[in-house]
PDB file of N, CA and C in Angstrom:
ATOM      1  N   UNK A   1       7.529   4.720  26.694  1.00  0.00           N
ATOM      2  CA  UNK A   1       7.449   3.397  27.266  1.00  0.00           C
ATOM      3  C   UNK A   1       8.829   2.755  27.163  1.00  0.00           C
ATOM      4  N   UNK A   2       9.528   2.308  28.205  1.00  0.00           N
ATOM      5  CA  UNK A   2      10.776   1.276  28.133  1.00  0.00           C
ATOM      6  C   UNK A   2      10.141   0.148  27.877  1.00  0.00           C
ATOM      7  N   UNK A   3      11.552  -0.349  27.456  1.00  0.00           N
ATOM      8  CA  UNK A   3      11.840  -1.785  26.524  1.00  0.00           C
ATOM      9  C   UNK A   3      11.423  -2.734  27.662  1.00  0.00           C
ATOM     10  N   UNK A   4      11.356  -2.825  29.167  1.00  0.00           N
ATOM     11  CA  UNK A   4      11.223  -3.806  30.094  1.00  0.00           C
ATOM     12  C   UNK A   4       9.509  -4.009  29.697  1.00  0.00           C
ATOM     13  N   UNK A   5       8.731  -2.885  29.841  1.00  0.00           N
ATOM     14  CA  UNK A   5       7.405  -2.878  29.792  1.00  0.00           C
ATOM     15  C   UNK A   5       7.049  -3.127  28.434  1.00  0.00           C
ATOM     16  N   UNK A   6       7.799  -2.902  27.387  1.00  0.00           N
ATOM     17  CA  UNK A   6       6.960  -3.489  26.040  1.00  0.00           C
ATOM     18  C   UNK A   6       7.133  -5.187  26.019  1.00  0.00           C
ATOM     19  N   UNK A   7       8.334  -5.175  26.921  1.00  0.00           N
ATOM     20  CA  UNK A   7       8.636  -7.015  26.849  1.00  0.00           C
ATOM     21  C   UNK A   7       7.822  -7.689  27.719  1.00  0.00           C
ATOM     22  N   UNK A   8       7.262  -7.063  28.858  1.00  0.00           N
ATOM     23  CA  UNK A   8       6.244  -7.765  29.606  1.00  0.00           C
ATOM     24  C   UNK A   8       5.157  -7.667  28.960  1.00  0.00           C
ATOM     25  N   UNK A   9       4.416  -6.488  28.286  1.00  0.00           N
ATOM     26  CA  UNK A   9       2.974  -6.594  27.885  1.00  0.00           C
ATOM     27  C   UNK A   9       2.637  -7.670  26.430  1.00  0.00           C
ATOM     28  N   UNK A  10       4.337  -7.952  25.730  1.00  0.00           N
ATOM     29  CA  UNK A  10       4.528  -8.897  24.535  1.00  0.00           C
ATOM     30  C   UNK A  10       4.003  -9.770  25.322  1.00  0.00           C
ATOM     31  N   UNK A  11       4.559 -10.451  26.177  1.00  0.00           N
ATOM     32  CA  UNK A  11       4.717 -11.597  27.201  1.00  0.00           C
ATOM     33  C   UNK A  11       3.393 -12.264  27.758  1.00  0.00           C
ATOM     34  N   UNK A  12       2.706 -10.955  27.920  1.00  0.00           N
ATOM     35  CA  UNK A  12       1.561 -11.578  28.849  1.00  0.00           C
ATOM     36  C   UNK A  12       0.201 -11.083  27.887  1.00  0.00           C
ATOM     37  N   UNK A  13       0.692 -12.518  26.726  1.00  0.00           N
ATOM     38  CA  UNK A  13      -0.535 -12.426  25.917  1.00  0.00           C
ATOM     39  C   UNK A  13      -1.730 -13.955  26.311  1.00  0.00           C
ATOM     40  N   UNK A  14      -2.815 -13.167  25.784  1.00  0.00           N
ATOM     41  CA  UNK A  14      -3.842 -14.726  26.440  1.00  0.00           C
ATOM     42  C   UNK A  14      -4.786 -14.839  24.847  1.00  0.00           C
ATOM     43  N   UNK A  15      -3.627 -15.196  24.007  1.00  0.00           N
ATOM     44  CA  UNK A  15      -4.096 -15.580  22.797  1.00  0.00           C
ATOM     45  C   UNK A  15      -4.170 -14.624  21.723  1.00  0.00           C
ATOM     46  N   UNK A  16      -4.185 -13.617  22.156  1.00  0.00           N
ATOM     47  CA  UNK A  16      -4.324 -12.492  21.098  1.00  0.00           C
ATOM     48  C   UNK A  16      -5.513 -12.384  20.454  1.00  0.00           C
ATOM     49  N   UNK A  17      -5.548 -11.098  19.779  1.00  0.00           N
ATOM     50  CA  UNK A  17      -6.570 -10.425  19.199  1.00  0.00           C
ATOM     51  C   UNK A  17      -7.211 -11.766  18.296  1.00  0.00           C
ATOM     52  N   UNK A  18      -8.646 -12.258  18.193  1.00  0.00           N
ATOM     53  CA  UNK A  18      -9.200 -12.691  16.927  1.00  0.00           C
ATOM     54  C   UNK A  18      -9.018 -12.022  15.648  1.00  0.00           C
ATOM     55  N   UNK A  19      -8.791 -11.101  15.310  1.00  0.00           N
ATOM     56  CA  UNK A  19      -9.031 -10.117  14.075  1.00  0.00           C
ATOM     57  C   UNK A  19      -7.024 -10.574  13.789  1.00  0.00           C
ATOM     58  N   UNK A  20      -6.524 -10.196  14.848  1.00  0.00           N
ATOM     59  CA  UNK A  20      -5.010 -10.436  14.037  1.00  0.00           C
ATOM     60  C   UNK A  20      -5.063 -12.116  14.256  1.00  0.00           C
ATOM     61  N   UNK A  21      -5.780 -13.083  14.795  1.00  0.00           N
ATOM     62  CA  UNK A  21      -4.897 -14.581  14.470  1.00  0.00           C
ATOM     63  C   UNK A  21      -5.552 -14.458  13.038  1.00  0.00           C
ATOM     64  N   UNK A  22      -6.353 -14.274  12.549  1.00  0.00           N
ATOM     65  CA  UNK A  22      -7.109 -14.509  10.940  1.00  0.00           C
ATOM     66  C   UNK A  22      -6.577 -13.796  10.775  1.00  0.00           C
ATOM     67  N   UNK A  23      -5.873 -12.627  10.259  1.00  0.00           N
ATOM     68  CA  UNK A  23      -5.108 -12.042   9.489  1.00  0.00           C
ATOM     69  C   UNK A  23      -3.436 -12.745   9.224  1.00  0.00           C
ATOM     70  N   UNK A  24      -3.307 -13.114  10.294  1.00  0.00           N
ATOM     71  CA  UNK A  24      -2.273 -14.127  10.184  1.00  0.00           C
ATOM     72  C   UNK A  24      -2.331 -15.415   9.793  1.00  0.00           C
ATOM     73  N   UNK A  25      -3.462 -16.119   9.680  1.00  0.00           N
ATOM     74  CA  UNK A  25      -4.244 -17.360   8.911  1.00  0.00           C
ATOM     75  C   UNK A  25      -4.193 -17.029   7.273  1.00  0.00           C
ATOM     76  N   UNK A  26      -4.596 -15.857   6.913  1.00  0.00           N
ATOM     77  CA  UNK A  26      -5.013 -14.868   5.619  1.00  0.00           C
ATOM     78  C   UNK A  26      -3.415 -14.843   5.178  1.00  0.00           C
ATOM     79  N   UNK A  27      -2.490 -14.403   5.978  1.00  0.00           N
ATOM     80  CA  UNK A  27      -0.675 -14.488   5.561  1.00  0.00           C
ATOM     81  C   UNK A  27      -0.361 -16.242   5.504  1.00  0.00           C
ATOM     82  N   UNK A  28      -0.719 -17.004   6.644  1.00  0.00           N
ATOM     83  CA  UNK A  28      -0.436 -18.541   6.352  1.00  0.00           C
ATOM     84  C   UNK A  28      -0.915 -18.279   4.971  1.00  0.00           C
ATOM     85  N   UNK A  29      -2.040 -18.417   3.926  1.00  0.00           N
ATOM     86  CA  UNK A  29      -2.749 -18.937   3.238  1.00  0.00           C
ATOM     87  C   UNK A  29      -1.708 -18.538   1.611  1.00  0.00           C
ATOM     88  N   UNK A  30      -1.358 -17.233   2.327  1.00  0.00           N
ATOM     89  CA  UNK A  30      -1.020 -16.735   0.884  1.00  0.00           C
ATOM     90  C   UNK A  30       0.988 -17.106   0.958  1.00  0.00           C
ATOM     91  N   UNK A  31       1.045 -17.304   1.778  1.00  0.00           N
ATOM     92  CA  UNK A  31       2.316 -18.130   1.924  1.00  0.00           C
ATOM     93  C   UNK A  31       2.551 -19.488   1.321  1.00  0.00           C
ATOM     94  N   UNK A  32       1.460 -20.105   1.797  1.00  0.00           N
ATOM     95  CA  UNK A  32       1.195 -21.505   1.133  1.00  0.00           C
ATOM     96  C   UNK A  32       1.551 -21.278  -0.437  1.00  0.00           C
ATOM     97  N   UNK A  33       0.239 -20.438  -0.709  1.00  0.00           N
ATOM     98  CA  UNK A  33       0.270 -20.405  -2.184  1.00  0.00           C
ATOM     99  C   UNK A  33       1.572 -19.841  -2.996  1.00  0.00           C
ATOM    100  N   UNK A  34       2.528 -19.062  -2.301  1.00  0.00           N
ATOM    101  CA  UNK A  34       3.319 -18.504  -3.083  1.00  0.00           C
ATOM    102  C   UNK A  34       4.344 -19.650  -3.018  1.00  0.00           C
ATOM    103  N   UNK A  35       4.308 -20.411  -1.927  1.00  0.00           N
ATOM    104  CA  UNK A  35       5.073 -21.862  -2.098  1.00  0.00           C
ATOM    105  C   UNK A  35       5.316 -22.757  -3.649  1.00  0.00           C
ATOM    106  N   UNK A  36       3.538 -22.958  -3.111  1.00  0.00           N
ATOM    107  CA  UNK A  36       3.039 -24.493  -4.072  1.00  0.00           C
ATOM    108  C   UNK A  36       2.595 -24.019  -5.480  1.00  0.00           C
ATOM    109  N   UNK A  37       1.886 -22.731  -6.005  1.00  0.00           N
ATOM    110  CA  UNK A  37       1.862 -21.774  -6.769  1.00  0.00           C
ATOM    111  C   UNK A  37       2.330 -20.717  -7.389  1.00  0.00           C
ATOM    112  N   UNK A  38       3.570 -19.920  -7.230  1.00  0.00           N
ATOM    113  CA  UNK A  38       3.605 -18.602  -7.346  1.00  0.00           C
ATOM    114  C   UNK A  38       3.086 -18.168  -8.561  1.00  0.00           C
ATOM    115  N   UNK A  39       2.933 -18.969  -9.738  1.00  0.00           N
ATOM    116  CA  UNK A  39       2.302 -18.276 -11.040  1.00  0.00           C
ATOM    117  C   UNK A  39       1.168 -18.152 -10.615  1.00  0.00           C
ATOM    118  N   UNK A  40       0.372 -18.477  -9.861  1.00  0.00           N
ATOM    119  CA  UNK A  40      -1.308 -17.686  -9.479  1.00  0.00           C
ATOM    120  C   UNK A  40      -0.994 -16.416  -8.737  1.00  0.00           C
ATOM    121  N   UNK A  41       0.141 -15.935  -7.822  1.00  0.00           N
ATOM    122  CA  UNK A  41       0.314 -15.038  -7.364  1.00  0.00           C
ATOM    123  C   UNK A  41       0.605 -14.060  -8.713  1.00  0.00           C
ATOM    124  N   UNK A  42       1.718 -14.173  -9.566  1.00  0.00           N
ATOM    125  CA  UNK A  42       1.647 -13.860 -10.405  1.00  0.00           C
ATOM    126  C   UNK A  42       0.712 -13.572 -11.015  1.00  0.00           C
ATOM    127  N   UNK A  43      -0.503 -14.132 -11.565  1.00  0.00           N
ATOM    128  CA  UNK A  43      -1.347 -14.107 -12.765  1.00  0.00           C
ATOM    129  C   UNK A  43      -2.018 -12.856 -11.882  1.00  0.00           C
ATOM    130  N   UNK A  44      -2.650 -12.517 -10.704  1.00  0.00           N
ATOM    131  CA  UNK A  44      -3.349 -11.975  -9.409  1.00  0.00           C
ATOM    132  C   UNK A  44      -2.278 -10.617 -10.115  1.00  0.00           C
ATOM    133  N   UNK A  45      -1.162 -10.262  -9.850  1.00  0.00           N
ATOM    134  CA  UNK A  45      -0.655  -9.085  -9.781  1.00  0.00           C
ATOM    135  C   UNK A  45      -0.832  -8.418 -11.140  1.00  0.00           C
ATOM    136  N   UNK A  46      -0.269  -9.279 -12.161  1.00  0.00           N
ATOM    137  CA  UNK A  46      -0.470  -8.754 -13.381  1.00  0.00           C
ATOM    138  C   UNK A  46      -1.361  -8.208 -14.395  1.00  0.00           C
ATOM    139  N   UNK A  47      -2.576  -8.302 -13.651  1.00  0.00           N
ATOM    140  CA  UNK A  47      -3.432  -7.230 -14.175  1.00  0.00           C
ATOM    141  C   UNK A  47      -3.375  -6.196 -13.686  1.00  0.00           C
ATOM    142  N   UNK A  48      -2.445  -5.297 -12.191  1.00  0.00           N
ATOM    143  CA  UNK A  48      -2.262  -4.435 -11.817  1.00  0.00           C
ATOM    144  C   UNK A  48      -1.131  -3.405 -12.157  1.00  0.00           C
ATOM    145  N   UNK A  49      -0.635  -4.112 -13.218  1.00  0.00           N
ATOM    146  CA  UNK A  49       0.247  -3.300 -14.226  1.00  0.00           C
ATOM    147  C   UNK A  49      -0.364  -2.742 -15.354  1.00  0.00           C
ATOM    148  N   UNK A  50      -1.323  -3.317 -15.979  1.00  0.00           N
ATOM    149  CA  UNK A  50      -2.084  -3.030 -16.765  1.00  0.00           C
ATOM    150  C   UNK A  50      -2.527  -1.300 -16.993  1.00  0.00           C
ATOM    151  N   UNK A  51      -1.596  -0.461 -17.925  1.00  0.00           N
ATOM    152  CA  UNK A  51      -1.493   0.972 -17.842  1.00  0.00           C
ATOM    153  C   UNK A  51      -0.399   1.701 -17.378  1.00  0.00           C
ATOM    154  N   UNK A  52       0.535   0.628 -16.949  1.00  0.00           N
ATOM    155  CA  UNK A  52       1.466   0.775 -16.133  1.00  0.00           C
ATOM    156  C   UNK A  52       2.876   0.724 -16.727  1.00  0.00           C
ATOM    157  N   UNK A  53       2.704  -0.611 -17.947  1.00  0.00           N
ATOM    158  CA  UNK A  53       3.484  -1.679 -18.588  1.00  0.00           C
ATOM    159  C   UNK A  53       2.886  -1.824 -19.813  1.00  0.00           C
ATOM    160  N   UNK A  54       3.864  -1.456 -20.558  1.00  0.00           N
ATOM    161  CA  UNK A  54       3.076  -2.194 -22.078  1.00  0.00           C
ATOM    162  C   UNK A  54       2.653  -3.557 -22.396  1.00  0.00           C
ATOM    163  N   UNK A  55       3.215  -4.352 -21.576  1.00  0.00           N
ATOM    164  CA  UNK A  55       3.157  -5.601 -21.983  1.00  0.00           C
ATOM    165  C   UNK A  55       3.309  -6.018 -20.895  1.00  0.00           C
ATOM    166  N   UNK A  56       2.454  -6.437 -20.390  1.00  0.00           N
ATOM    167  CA  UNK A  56       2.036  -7.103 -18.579  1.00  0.00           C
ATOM    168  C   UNK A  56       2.815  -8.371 -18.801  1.00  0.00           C
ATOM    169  N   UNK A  57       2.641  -9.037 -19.918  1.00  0.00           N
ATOM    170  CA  UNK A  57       2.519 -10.809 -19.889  1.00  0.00           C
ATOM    171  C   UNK A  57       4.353 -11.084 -19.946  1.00  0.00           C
ATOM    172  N   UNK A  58       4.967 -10.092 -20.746  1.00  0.00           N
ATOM    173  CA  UNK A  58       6.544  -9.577 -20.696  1.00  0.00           C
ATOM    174  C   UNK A  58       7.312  -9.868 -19.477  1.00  0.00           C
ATOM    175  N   UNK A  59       6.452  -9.361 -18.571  1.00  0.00           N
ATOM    176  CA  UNK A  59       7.310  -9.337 -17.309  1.00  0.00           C
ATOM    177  C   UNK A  59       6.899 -10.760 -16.130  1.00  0.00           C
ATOM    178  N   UNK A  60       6.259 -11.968 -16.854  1.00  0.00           N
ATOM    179  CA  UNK A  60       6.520 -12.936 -15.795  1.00  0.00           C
ATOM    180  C   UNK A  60       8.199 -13.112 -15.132  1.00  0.00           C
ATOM    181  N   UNK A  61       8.471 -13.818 -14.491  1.00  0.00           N
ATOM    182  CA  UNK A  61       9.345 -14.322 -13.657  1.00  0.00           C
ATOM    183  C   UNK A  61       9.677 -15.355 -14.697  1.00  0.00           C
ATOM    184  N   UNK A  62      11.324 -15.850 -14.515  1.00  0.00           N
ATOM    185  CA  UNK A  62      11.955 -17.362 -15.020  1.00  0.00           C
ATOM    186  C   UNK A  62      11.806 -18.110 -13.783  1.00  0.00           C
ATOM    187  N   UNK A  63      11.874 -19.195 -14.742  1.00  0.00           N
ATOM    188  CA  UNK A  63      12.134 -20.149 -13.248  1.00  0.00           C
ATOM    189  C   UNK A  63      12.830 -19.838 -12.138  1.00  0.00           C
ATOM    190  N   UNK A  64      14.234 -19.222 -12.435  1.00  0.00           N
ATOM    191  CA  UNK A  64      14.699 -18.800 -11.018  1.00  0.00           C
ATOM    192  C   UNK A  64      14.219 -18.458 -10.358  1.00  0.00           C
ATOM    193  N   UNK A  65      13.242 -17.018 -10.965  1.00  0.00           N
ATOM    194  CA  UNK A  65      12.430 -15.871 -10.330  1.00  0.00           C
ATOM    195  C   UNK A  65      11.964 -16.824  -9.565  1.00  0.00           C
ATOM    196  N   UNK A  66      10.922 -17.815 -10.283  1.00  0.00           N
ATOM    197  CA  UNK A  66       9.848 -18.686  -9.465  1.00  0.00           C
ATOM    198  C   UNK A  66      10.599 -19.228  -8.258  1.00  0.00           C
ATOM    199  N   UNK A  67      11.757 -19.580  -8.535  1.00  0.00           N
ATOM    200  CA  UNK A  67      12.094 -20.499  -7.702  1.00  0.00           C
ATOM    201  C   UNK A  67      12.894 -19.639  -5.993  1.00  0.00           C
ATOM    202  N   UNK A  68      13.034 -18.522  -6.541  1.00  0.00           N
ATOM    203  CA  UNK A  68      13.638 -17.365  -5.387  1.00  0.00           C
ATOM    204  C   UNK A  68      11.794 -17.220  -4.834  1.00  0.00           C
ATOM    205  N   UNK A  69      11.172 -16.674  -5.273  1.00  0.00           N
ATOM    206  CA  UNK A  69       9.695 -16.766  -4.777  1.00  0.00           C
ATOM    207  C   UNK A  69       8.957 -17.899  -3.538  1.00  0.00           C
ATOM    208  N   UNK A  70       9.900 -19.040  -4.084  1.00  0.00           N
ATOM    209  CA  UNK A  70       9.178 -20.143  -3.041  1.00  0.00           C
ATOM    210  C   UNK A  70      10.302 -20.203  -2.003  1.00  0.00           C
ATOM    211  N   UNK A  71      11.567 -19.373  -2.065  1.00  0.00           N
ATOM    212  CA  UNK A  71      12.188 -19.780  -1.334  1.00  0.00           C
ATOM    213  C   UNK A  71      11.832 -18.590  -0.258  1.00  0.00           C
ATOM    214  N   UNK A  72      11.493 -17.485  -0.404  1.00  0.00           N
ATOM    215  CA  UNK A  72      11.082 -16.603  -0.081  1.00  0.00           C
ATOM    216  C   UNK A  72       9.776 -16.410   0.743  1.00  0.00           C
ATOM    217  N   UNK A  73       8.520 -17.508   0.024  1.00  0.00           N
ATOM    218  CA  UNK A  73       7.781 -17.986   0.648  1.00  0.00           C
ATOM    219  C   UNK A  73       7.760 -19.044   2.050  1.00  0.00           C
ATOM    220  N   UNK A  74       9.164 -19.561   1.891  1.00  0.00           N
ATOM    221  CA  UNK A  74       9.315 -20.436   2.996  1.00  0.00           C
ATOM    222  C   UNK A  74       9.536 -19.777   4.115  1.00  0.00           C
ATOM    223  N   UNK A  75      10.359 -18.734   3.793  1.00  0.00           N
ATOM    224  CA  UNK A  75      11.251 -17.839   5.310  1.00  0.00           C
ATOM    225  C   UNK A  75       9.774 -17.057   5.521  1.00  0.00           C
ATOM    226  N   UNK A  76       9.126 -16.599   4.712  1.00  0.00           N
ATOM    227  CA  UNK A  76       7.787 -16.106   5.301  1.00  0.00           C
ATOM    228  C   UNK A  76       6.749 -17.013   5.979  1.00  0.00           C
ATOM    229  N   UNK A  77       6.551 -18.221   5.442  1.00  0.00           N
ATOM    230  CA  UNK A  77       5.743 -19.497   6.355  1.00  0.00           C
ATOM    231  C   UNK A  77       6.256 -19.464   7.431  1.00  0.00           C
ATOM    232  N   UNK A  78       7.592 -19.561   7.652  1.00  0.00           N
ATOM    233  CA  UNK A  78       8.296 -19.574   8.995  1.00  0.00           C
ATOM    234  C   UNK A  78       7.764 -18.494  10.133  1.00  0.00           C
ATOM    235  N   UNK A  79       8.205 -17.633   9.395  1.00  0.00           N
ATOM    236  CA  UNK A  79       7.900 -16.378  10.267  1.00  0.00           C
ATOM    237  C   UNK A  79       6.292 -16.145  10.975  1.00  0.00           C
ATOM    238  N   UNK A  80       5.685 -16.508   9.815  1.00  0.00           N
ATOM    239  CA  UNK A  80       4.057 -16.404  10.001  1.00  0.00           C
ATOM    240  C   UNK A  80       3.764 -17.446  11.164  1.00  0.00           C
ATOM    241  N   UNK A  81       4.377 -18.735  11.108  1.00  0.00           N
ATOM    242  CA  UNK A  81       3.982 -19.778  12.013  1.00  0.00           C
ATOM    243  C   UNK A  81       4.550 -19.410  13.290  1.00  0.00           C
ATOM    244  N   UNK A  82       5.741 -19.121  13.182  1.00  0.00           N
ATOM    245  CA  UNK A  82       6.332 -18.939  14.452  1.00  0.00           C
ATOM    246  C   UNK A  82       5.527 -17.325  15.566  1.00  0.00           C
ATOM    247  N   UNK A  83       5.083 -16.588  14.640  1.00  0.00           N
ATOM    248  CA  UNK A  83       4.232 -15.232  15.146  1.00  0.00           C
ATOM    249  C   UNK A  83       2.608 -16.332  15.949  1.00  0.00           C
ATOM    250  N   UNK A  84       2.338 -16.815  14.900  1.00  0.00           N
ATOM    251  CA  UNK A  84       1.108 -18.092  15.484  1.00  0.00           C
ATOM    252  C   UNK A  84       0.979 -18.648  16.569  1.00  0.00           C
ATOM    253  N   UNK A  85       2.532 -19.123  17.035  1.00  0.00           N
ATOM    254  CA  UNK A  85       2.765 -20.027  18.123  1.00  0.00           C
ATOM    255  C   UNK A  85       2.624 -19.091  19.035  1.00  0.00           C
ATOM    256  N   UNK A  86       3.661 -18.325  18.914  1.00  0.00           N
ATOM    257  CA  UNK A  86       3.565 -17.476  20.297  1.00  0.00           C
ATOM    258  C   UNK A  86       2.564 -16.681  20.564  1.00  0.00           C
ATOM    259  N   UNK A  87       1.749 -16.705  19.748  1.00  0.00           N
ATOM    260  CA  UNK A  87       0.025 -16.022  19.981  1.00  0.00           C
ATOM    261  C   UNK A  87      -0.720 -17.000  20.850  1.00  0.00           C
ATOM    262  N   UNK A  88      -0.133 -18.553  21.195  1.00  0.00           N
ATOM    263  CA  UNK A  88      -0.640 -18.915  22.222  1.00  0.00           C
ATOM    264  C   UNK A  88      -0.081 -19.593  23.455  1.00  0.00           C
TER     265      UNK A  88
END
């Protein structure tokens, strides 16, 4: 397939799939949270070290961490919203 025809069939969307705008609602959501929260994202992962890590609770994030996290979360809100828009 050429690049002309993947740019027209991008193009000539009529809202997109239901299953991907909620999956992209499901990315808004957890974007939010890694914003306004990231220690719940945190607390969520760190039982998945568990066997992994001797000491799960060892490896939180510093504030920086936290604070690279929300900044990180923002360029992802972005991205997520802007994929949103053009879904309609």
């Amino acid at each position: 397939m050429n690049h002309d025809a993947i740019v027209q069939a991008a193009s000539d969307s009529d809202g997109g799939s239901p299953v991907f705008v909620l999956l992209l609602c499901f990315f808004l959501i957890m974007g939010v949270v890694q914003v306004v929260r990231p220690q719940l994202l945190w607390k969520a992962n760190s039982r998945l070290q568990r066997g992994w890590v001797r000491n799960p609770e060892a490896t939180e994030p510093t504030s920086k961490g936290y604070a690279m996290n929300r900044v990180v979360g923002v360029i992802f809100l972005g991205f997520v919203i802007w994929i949103l828009v053009r879904q309609f």
